[in-house]
N, C-alpha and C. Protein backbone atom coordinates (compact mmCIF):
# COMPACT_ATOMS: atom_id res chain seq x y z
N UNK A 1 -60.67 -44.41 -171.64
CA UNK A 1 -59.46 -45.22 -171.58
C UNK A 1 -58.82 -45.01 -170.20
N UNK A 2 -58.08 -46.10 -169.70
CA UNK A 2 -57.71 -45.62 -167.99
C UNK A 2 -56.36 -45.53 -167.97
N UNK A 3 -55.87 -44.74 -167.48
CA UNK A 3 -54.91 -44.83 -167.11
C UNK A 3 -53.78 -45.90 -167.79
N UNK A 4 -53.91 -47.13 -167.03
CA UNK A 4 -53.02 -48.56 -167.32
C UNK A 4 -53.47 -48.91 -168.99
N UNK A 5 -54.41 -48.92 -169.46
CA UNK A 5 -54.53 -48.40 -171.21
C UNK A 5 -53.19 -47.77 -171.77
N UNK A 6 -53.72 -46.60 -171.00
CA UNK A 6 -52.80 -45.38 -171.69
C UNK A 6 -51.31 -45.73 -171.69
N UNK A 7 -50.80 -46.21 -170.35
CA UNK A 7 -49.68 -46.76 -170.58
C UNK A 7 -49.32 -47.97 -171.11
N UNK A 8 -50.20 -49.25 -171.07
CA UNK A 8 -49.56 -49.97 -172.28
C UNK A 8 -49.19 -49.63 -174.00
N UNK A 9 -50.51 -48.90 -173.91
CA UNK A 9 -50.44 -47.80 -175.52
C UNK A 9 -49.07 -47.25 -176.01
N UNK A 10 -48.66 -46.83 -174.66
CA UNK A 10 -47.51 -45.71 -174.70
C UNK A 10 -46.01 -46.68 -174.85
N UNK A 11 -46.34 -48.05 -173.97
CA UNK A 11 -45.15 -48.39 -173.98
C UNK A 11 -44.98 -49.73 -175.28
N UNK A 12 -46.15 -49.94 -176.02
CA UNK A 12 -46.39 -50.61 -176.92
C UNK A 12 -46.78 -52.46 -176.39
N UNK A 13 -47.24 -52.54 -175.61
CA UNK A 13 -47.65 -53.99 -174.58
C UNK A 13 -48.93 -53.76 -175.07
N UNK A 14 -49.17 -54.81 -175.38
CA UNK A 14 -50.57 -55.25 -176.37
C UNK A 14 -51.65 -56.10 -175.01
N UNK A 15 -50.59 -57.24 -174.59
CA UNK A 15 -51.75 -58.73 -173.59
C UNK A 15 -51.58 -58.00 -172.16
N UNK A 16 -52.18 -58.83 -171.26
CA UNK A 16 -52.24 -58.26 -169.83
C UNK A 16 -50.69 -59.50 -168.72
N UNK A 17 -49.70 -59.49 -169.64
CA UNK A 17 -49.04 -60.15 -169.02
C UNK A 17 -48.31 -59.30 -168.01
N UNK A 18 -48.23 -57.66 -168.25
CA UNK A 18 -47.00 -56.61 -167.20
C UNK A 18 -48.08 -55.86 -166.81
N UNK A 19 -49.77 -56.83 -166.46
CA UNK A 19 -50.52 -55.52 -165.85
C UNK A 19 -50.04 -55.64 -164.21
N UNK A 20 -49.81 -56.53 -163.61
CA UNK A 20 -49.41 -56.83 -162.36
C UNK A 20 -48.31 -55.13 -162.22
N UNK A 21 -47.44 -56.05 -162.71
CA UNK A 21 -45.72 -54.91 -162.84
C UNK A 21 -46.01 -53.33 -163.02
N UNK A 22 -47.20 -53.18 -163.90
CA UNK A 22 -47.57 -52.13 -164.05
C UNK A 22 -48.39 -51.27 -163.60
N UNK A 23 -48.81 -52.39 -162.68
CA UNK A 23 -49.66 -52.15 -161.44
C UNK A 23 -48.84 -51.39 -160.53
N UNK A 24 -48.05 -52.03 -160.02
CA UNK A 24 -46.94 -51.71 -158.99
C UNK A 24 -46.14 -50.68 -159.09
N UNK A 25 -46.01 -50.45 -160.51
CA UNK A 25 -44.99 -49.22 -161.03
C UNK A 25 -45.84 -47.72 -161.05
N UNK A 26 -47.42 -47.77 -160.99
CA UNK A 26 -48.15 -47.40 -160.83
C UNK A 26 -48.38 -46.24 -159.33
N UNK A 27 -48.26 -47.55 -158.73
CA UNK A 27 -48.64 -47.13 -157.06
C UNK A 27 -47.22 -46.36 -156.57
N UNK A 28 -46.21 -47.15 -157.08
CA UNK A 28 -44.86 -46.53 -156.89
C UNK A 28 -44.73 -44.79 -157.26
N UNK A 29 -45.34 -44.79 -158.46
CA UNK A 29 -45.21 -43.32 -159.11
C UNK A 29 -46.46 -42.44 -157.93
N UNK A 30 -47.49 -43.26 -157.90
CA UNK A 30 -48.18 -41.97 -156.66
C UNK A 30 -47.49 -41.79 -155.93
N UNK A 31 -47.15 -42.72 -154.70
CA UNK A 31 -46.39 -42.47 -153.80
C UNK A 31 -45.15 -41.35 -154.25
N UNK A 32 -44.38 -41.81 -154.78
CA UNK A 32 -43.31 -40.28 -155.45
C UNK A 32 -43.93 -39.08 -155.38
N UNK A 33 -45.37 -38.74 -156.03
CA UNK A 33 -45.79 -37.71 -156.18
C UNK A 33 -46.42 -36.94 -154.89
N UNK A 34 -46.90 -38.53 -153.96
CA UNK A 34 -47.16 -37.51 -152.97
C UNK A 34 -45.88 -37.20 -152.33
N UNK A 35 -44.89 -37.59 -152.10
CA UNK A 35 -43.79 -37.37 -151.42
C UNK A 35 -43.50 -36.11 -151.81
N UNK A 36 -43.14 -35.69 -153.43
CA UNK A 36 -42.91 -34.56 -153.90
C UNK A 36 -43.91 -33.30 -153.41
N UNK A 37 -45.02 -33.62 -153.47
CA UNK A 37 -45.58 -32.84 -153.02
C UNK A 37 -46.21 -32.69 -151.71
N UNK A 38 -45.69 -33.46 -150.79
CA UNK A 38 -45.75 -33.14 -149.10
C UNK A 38 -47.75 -33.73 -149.10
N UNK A 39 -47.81 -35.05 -149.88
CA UNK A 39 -49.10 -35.01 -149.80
C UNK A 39 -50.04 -34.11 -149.55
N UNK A 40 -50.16 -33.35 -150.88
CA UNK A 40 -50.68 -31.84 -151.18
C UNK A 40 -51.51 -32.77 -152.74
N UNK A 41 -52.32 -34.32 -152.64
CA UNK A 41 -52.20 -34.36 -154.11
C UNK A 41 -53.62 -34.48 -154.05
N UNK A 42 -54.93 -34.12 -153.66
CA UNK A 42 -56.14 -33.60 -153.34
C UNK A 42 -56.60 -32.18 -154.53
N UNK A 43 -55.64 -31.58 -154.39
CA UNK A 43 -55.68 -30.08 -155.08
C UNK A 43 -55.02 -30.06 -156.53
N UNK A 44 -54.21 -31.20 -157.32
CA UNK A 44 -53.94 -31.53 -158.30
C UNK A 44 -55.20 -32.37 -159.28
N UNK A 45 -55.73 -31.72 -160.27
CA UNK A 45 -56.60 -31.73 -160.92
C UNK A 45 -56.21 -33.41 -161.68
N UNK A 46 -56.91 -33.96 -162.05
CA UNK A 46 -56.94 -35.43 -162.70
C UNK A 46 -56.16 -35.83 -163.72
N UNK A 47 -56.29 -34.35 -164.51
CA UNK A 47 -55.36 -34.65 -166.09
C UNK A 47 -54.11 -34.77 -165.73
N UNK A 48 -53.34 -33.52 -164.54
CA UNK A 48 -52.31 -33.32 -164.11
C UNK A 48 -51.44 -34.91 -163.40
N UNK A 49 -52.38 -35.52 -162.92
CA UNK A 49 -52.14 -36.56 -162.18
C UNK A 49 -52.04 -37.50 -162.81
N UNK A 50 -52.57 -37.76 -163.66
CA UNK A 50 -52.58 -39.20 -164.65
C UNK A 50 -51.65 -39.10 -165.49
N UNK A 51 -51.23 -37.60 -165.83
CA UNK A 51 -50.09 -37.34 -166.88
C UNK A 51 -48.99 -37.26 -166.30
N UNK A 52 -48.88 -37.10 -165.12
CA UNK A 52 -47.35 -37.45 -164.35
C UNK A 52 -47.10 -38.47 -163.98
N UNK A 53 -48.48 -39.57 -163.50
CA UNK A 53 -48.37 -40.85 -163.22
C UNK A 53 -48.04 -41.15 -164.80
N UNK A 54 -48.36 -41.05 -165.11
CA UNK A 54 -48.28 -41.91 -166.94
C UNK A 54 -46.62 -41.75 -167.33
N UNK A 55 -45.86 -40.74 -166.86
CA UNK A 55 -44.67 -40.27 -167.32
C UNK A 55 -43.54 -41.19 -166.30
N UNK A 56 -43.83 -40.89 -164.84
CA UNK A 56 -42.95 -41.53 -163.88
C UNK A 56 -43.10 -43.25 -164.48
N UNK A 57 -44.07 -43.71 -164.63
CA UNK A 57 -44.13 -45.63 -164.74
C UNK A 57 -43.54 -46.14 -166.28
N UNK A 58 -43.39 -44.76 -167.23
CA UNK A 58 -42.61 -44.87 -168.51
C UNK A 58 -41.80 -44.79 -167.95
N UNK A 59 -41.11 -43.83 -167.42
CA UNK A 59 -39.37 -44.19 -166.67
C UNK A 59 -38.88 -45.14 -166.05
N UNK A 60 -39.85 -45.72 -165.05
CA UNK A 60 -39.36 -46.44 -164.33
C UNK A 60 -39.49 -47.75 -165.01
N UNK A 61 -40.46 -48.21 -166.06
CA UNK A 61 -40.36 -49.25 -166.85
C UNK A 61 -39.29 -49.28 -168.10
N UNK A 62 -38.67 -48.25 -168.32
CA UNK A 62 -37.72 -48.35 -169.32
C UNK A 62 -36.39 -48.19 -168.26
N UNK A 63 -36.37 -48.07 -166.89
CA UNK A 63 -35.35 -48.16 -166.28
C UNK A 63 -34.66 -49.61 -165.55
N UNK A 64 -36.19 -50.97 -165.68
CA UNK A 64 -36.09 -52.13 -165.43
C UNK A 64 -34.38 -52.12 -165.91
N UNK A 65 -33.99 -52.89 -164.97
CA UNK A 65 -32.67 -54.07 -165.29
C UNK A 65 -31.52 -53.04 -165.30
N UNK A 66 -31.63 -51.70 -165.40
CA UNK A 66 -30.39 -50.80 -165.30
C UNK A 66 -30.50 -49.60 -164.05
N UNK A 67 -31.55 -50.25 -162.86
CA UNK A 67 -31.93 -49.52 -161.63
C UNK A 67 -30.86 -48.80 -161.39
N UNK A 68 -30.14 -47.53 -161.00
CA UNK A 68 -28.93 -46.70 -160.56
C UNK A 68 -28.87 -45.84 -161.68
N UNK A 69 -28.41 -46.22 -162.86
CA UNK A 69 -28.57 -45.23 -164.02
C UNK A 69 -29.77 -44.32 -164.25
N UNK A 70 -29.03 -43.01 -164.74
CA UNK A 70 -30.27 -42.34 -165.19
C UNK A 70 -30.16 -42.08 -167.12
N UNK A 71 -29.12 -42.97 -167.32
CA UNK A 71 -28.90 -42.54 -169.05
C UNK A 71 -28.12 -44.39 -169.28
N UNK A 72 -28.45 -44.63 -170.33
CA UNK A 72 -28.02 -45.65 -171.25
C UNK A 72 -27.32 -45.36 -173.13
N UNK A 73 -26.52 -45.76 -173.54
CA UNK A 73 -26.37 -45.81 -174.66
C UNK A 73 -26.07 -46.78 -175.74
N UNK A 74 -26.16 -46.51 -176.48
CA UNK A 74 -26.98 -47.57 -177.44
C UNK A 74 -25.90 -47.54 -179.01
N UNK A 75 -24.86 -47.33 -179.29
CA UNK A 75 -24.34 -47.00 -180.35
C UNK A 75 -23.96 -45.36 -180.08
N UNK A 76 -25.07 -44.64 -181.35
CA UNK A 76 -24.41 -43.42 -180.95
C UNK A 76 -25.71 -42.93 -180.50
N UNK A 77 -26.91 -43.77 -180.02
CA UNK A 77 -28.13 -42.96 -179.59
C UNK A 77 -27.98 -42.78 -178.25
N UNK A 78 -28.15 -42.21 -176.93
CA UNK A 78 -28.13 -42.38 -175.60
C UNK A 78 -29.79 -41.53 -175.26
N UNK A 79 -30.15 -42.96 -173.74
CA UNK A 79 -31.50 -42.67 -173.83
C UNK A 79 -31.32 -42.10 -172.54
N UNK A 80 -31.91 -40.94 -172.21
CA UNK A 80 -31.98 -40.79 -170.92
C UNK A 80 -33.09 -40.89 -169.75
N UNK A 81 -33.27 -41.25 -168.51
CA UNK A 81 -34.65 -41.19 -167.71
C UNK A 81 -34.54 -40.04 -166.67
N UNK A 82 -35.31 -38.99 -167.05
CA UNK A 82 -35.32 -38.05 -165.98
C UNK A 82 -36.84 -37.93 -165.38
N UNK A 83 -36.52 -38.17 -164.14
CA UNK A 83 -37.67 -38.19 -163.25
C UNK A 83 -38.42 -36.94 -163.11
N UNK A 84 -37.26 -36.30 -162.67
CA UNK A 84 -37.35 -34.97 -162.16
C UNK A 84 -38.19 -34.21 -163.22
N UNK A 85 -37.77 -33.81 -164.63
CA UNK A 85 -38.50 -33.52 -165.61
C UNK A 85 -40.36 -33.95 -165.22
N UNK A 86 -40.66 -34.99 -165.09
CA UNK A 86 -41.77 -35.29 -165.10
C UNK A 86 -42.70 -34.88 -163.82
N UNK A 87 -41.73 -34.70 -162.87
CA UNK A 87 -42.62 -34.23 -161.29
C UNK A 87 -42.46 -32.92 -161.22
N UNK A 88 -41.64 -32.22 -162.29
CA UNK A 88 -41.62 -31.04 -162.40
C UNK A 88 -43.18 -30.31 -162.57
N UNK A 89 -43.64 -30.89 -163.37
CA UNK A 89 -44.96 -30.26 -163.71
C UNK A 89 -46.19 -30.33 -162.44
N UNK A 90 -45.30 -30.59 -161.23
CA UNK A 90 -46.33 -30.54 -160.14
C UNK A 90 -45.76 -29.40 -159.42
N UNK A 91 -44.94 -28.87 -159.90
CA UNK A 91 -44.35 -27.71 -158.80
C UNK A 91 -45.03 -26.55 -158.46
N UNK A 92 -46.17 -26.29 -158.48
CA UNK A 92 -47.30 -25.73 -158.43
C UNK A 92 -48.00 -26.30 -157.59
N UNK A 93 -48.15 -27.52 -156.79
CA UNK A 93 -48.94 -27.90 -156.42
C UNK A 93 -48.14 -28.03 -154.98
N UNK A 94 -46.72 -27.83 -154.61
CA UNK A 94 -45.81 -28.43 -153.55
C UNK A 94 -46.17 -27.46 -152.49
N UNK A 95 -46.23 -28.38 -151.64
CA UNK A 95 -46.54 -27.56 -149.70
C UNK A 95 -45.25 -27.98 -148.80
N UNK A 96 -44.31 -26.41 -148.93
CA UNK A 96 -42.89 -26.36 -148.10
C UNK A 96 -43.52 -26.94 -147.02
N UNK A 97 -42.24 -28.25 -146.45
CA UNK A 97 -42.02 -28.20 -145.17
C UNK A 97 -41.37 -27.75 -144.59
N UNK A 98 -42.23 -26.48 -143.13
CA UNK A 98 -41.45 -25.37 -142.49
C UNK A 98 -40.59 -26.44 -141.33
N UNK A 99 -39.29 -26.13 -141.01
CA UNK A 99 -38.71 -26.64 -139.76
C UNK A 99 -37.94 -25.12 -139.17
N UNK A 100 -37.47 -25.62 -138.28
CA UNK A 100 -37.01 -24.27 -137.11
C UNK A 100 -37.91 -23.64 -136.60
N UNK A 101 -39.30 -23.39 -137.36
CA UNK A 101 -39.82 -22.50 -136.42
C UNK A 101 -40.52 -22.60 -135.21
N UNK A 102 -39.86 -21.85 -134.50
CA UNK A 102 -40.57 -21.88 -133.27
C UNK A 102 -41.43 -20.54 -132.45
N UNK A 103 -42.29 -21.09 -131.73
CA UNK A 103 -43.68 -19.99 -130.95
C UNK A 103 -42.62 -18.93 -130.80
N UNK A 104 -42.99 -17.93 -130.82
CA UNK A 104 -42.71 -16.47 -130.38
C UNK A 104 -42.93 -16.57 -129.14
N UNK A 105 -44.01 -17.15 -128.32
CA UNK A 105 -43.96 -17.22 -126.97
C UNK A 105 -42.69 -18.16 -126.25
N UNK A 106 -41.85 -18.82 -127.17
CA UNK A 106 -40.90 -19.71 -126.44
C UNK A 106 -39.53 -18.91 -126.01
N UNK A 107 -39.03 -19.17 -125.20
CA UNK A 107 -37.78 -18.54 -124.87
C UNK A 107 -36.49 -19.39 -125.54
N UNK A 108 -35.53 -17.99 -125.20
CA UNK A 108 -34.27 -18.80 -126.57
C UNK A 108 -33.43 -19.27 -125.86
């Protein structure tokens, strides 16, 4: 099953009418991940990757039409979208970017 399967499965979309959208929401979520991880995403194993991609394009597709919010409510249910939660599980994989440092041979 691929990927874009898995997430129509997940988000209950049966025909190929939001494969485009979901396409896009797709590429959007790599990009995030490499950002998060300083394009370090080579060394992140497949399951890891498909399961964070799979998590970011559920957010961002249940975030359609209320872009800025990260919570909605509904009566007395409130739904929330946390990103962060989901790229969390790459924090193992993140390559600090060093700034300030400079050669020991440079003068101050």
């Amino acid at each position: 099953m691929t990927n874009l399967e898995k997430i129509k499965l997940q988000l209950g979309l049966i025909d190929t009418s939001k494969d485009i959208l979901l396409g896009m929401l797709i590429e959007d979520a790599l990009t995030d991940i490499e950002t998060y991880t300083n394009y370090n995403t080579d060394n992140i194993d497949d399951d890891t990757l498909d399961n964070v991609t799979r998590k970011l394009v559920v957010v961002a597709y249940n975030k359609l039409g209320i872009e800025g919010s990260n919570y909605y409510a509904e009566g007395s249910t409130v739904y929330t979208f946390d990103k962060a939660s989901a790229l969390s599980a790459l924090n193992n994989y993140r390559v600090p970017i060093l700034s300030g440092i400079r050669d020991s041979s440079e003068s101050v």
